[in-house]
C-alpha atoms as a PDB file:
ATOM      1  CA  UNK A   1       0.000   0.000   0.000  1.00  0.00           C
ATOM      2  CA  UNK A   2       1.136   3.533  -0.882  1.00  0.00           C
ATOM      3  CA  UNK A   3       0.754   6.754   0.794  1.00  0.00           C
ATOM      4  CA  UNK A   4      -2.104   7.396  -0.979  1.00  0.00           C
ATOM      5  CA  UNK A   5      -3.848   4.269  -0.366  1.00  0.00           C
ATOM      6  CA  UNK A   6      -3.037   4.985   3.192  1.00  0.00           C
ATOM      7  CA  UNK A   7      -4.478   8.286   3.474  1.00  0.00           C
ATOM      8  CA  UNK A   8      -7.548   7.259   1.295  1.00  0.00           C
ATOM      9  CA  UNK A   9      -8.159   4.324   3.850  1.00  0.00           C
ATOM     10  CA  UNK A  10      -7.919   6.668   6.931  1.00  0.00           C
ATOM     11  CA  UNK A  11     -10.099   9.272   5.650  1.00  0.00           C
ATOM     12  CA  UNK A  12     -12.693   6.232   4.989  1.00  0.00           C
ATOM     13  CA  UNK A  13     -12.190   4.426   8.987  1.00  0.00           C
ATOM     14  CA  UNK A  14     -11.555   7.466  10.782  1.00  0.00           C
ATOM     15  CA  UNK A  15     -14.827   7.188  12.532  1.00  0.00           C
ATOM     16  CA  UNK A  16     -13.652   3.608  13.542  1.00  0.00           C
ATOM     17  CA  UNK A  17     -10.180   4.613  14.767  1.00  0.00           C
ATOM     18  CA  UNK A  18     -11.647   7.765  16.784  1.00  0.00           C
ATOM     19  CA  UNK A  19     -14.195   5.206  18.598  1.00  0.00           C
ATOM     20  CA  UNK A  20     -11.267   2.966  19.438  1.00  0.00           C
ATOM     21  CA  UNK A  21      -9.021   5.484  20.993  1.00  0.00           C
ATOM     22  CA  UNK A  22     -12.013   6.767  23.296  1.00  0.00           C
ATOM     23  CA  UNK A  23     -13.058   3.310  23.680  1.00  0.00           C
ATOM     24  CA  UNK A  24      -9.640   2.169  25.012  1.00  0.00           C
ATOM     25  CA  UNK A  25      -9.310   5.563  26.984  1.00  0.00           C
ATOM     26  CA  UNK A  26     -12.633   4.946  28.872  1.00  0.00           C
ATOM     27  CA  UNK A  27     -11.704   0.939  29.401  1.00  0.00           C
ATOM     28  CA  UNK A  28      -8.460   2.164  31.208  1.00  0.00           C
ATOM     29  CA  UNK A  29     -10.239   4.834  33.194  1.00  0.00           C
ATOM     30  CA  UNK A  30     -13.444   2.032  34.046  1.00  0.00           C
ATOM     31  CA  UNK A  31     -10.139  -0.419  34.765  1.00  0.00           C
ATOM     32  CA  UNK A  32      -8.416   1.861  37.320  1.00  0.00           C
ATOM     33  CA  UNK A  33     -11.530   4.043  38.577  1.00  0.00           C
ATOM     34  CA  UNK A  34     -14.577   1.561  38.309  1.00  0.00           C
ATOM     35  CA  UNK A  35     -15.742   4.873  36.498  1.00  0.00           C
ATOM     36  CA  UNK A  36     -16.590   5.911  32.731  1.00  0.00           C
ATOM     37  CA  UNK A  37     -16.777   9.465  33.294  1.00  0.00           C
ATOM     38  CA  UNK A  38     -19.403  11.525  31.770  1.00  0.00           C
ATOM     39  CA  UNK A  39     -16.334  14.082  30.519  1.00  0.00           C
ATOM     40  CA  UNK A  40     -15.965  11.492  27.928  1.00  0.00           C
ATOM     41  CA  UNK A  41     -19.625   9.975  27.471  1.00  0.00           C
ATOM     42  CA  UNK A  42     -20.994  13.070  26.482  1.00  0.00           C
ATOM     43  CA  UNK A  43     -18.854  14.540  23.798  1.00  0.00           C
ATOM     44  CA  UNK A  44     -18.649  11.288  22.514  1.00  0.00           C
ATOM     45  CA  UNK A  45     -22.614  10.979  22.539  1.00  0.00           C
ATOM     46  CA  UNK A  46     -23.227  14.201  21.051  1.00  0.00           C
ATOM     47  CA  UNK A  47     -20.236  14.514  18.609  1.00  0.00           C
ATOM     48  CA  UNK A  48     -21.095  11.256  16.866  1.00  0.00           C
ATOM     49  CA  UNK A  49     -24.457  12.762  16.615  1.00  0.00           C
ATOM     50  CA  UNK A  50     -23.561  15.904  15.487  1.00  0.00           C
ATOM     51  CA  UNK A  51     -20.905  14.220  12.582  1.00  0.00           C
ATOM     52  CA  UNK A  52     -23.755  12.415  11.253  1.00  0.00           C
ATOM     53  CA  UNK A  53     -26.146  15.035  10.974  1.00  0.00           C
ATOM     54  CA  UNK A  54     -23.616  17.452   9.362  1.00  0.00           C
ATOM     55  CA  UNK A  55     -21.358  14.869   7.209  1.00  0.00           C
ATOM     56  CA  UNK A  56     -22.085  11.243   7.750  1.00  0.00           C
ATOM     57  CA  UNK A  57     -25.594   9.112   7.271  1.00  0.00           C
ATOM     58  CA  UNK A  58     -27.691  11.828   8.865  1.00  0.00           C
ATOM     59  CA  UNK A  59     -28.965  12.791  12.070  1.00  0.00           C
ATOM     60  CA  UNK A  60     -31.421   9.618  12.282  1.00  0.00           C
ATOM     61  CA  UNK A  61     -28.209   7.122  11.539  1.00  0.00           C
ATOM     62  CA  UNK A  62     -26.972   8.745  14.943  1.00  0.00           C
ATOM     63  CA  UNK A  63     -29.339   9.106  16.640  1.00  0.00           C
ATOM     64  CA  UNK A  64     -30.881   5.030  16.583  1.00  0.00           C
ATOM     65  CA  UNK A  65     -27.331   4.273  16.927  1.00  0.00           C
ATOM     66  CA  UNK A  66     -26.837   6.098  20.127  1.00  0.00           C
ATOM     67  CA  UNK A  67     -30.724   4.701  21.627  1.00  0.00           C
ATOM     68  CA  UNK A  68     -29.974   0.887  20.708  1.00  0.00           C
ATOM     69  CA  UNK A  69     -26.482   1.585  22.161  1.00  0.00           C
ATOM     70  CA  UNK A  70     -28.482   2.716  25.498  1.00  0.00           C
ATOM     71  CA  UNK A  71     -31.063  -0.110  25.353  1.00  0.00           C
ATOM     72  CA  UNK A  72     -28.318  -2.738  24.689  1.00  0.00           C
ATOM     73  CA  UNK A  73     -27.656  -2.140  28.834  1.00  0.00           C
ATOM     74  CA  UNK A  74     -30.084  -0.464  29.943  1.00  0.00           C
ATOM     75  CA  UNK A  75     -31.962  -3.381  31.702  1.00  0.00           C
ATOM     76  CA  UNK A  76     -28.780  -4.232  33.295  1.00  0.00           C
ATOM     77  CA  UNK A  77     -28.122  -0.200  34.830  1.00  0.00           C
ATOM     78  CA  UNK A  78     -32.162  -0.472  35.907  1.00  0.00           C
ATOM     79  CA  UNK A  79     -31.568  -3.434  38.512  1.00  0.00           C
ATOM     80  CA  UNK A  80     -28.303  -2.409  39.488  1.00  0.00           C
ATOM     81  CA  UNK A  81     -26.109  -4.316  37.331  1.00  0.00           C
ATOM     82  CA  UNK A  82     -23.543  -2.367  36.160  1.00  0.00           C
ATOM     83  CA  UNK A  83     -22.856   1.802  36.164  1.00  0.00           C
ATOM     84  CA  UNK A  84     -24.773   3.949  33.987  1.00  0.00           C
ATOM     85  CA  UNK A  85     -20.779   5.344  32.232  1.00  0.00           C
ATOM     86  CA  UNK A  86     -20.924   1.901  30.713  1.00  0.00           C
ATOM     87  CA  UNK A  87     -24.082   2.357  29.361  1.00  0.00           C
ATOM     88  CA  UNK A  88     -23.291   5.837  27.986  1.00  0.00           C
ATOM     89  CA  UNK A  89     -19.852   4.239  26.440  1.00  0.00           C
ATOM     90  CA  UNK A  90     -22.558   1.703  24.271  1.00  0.00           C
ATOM     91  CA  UNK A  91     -24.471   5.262  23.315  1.00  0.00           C
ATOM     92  CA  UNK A  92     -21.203   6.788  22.182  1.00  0.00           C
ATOM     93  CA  UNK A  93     -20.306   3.923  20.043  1.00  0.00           C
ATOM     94  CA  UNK A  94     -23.595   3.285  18.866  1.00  0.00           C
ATOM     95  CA  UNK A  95     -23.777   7.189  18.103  1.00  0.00           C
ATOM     96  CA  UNK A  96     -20.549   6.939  16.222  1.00  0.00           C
ATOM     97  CA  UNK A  97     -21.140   3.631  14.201  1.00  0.00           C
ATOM     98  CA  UNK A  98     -24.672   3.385  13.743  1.00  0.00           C
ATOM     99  CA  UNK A  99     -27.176   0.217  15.089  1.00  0.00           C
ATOM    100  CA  UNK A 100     -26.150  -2.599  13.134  1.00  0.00           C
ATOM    101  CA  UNK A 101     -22.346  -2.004  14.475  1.00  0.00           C
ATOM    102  CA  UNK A 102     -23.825  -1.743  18.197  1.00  0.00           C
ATOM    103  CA  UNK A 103     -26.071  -4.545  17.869  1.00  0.00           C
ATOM    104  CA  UNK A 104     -22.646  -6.913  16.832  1.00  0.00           C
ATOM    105  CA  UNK A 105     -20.670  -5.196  18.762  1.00  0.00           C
ATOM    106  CA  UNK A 106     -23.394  -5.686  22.134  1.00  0.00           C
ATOM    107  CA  UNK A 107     -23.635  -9.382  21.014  1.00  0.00           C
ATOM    108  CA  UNK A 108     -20.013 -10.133  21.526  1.00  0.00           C
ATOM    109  CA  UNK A 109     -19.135  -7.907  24.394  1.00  0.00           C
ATOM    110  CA  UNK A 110     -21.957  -9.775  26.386  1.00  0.00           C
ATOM    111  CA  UNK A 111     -20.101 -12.991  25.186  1.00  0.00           C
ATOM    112  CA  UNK A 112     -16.482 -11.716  26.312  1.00  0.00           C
ATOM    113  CA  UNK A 113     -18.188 -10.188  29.750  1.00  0.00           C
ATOM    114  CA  UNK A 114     -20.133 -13.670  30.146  1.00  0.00           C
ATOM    115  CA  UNK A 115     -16.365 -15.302  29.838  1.00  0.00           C
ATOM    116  CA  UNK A 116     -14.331 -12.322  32.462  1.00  0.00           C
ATOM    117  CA  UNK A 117     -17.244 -13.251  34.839  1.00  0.00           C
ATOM    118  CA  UNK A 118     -16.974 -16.355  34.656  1.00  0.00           C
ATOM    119  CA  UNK A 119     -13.168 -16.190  35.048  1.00  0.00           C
ATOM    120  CA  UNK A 120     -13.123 -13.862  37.671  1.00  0.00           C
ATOM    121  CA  UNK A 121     -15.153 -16.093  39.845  1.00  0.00           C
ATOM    122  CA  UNK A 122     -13.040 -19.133  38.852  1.00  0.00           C
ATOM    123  CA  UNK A 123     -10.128 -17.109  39.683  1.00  0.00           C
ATOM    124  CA  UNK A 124     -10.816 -15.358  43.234  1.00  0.00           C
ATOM    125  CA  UNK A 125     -12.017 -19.019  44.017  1.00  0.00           C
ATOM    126  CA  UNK A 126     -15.537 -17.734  44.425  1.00  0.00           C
ATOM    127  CA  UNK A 127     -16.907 -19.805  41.875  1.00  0.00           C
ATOM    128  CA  UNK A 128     -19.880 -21.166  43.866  1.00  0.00           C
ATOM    129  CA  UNK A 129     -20.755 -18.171  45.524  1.00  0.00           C
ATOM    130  CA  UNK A 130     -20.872 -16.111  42.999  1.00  0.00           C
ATOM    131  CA  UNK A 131     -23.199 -18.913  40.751  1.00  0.00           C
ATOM    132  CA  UNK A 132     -25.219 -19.216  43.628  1.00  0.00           C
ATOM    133  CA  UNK A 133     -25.692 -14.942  43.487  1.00  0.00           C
ATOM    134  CA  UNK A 134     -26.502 -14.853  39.877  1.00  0.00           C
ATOM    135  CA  UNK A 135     -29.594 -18.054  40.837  1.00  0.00           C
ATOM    136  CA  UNK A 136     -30.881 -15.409  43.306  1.00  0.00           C
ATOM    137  CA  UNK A 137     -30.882 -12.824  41.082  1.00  0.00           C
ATOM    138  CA  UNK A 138     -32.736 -14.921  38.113  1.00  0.00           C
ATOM    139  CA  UNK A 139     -35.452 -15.913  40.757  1.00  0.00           C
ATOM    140  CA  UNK A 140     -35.855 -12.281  41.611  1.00  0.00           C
ATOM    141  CA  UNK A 141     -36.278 -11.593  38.378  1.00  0.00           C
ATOM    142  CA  UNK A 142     -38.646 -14.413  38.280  1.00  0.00           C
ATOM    143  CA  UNK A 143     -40.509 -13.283  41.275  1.00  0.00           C
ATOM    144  CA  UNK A 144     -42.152 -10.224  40.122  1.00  0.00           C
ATOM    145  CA  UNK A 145     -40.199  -7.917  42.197  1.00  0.00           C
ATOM    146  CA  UNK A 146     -40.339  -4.369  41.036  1.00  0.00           C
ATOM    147  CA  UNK A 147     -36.860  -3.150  39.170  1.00  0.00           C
ATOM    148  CA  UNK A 148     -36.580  -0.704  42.460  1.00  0.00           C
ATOM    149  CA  UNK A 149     -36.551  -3.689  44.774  1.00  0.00           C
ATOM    150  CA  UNK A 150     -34.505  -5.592  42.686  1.00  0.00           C
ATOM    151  CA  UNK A 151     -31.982  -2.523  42.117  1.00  0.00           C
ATOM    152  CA  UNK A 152     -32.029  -1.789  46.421  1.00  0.00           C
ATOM    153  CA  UNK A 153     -31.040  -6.009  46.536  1.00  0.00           C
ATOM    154  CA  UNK A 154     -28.714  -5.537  44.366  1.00  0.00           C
ATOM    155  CA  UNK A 155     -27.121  -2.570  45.749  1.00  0.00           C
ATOM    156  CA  UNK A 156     -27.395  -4.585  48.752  1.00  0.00           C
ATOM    157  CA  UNK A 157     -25.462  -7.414  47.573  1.00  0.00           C
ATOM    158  CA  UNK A 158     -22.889  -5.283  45.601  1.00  0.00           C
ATOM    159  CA  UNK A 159     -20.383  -5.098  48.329  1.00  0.00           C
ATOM    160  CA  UNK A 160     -19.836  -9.009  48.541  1.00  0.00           C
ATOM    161  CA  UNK A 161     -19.420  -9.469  44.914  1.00  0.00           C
ATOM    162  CA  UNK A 162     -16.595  -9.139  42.911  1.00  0.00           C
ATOM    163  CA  UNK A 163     -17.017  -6.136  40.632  1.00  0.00           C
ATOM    164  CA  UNK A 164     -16.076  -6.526  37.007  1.00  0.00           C
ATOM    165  CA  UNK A 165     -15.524  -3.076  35.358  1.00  0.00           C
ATOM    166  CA  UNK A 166     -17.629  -3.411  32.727  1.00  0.00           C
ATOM    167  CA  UNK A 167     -16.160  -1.130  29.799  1.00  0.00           C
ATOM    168  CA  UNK A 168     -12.973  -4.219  29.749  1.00  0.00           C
ATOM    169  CA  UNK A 169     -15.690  -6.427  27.844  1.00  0.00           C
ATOM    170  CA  UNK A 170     -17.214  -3.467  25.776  1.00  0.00           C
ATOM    171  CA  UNK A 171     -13.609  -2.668  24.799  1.00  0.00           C
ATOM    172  CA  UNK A 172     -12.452  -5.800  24.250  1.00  0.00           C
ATOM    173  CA  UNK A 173     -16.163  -7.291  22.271  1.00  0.00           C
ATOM    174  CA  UNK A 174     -16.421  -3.619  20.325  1.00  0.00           C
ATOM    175  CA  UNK A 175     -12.646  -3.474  19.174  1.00  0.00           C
ATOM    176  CA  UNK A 176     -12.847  -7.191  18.038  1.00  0.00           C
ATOM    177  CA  UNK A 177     -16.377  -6.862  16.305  1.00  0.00           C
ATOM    178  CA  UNK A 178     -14.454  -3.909  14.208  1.00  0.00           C
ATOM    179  CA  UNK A 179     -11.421  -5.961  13.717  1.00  0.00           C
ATOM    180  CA  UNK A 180     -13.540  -9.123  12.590  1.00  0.00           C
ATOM    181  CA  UNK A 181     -16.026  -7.044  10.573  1.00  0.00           C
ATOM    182  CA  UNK A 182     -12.788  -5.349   8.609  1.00  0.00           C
ATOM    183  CA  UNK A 183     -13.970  -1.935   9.912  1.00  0.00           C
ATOM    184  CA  UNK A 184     -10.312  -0.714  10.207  1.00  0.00           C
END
């Protein structure tokens, strides 16, 4: 590949490469702070937005991006599961690359996450306790609580568990969608 063919690729995946960097930059902030901060969320949110309405697909393409991003982990932020940053990274992507990308990119991030859980638990020798944790939770699913008594049990139970900063699996499921979709 020339220089040319260089450049010409870059100003195509841009887009991609810009999501990446953030994406990496909020996974090392999530890893060290158990934080995505909304100094990064935001901007991203509202500048893939923004690019799209005023260069890209239009403002629609962002916009469903960024609201599937959101609803990919919603549920989970609703009962406690995870912090809403994470959710807000899926948004920015989502903003950034549109709803088909988020919806692969969601599918295999849950996969990786599902697998770092798992790990984790396997790891810290917890194994048992912490499948015996995610059984309660199902059955109070299950039970008809209301998503405010499930969210005060979980915040509850949040202190025993082992927490698994959550933007290491959207990192690591995004950035590999991209790589495996030939986005780059």
């Amino acid at each position: 590949m020339n220089w040319t063919e260089i450049t010409a690729h870059l100003a195509e995946t841009w887009p991609v490469w810009l999501v990446t960097v953030l994406t990496l930059y909020a996974t090392w902030i999530d890893v060290t702070e158990l934080r995505v901060p909304n100094r990064l969320t935001y901007p991203m949110i509202l500048a893939g937005m923004l690019y799209h309405a005023a260069f890209g697909e239009g403002w629609v393409f962002g916009l469903t991006g960024m609201l599937v991003g959101l609803a990919t982990l919603m549920p989970l932020y609703a009962v406690g599961g995870m912090g809403s940053g994470d959710v807000k990274l899926m948004a920015g992507i989502g903003a950034w690359l549109g709803m088909e990308v988020i919806l692969y990119a969601f599918v295999v991030t849950a996969i990786v996450g599902a697998v770092i859980a798992i790990g984790m638990a396997f790891w810290g020798g917890e194994f048992k306790k912490h499948l015996a944790q995610s059984f309660a939770i199902l059955c109070e699913w299950k039970s008809g609580m209301s998503l405010h008594e499930i969210s005060t049990v979980a915040a509850e139970r949040k202190p025993r568990m082992k927490l698994l900063p959550y933007g290491l699996p959207i990192c690591i499921g995004s950035l590999g969608y991209f790589a495996y979709a030939g986005m780059y």
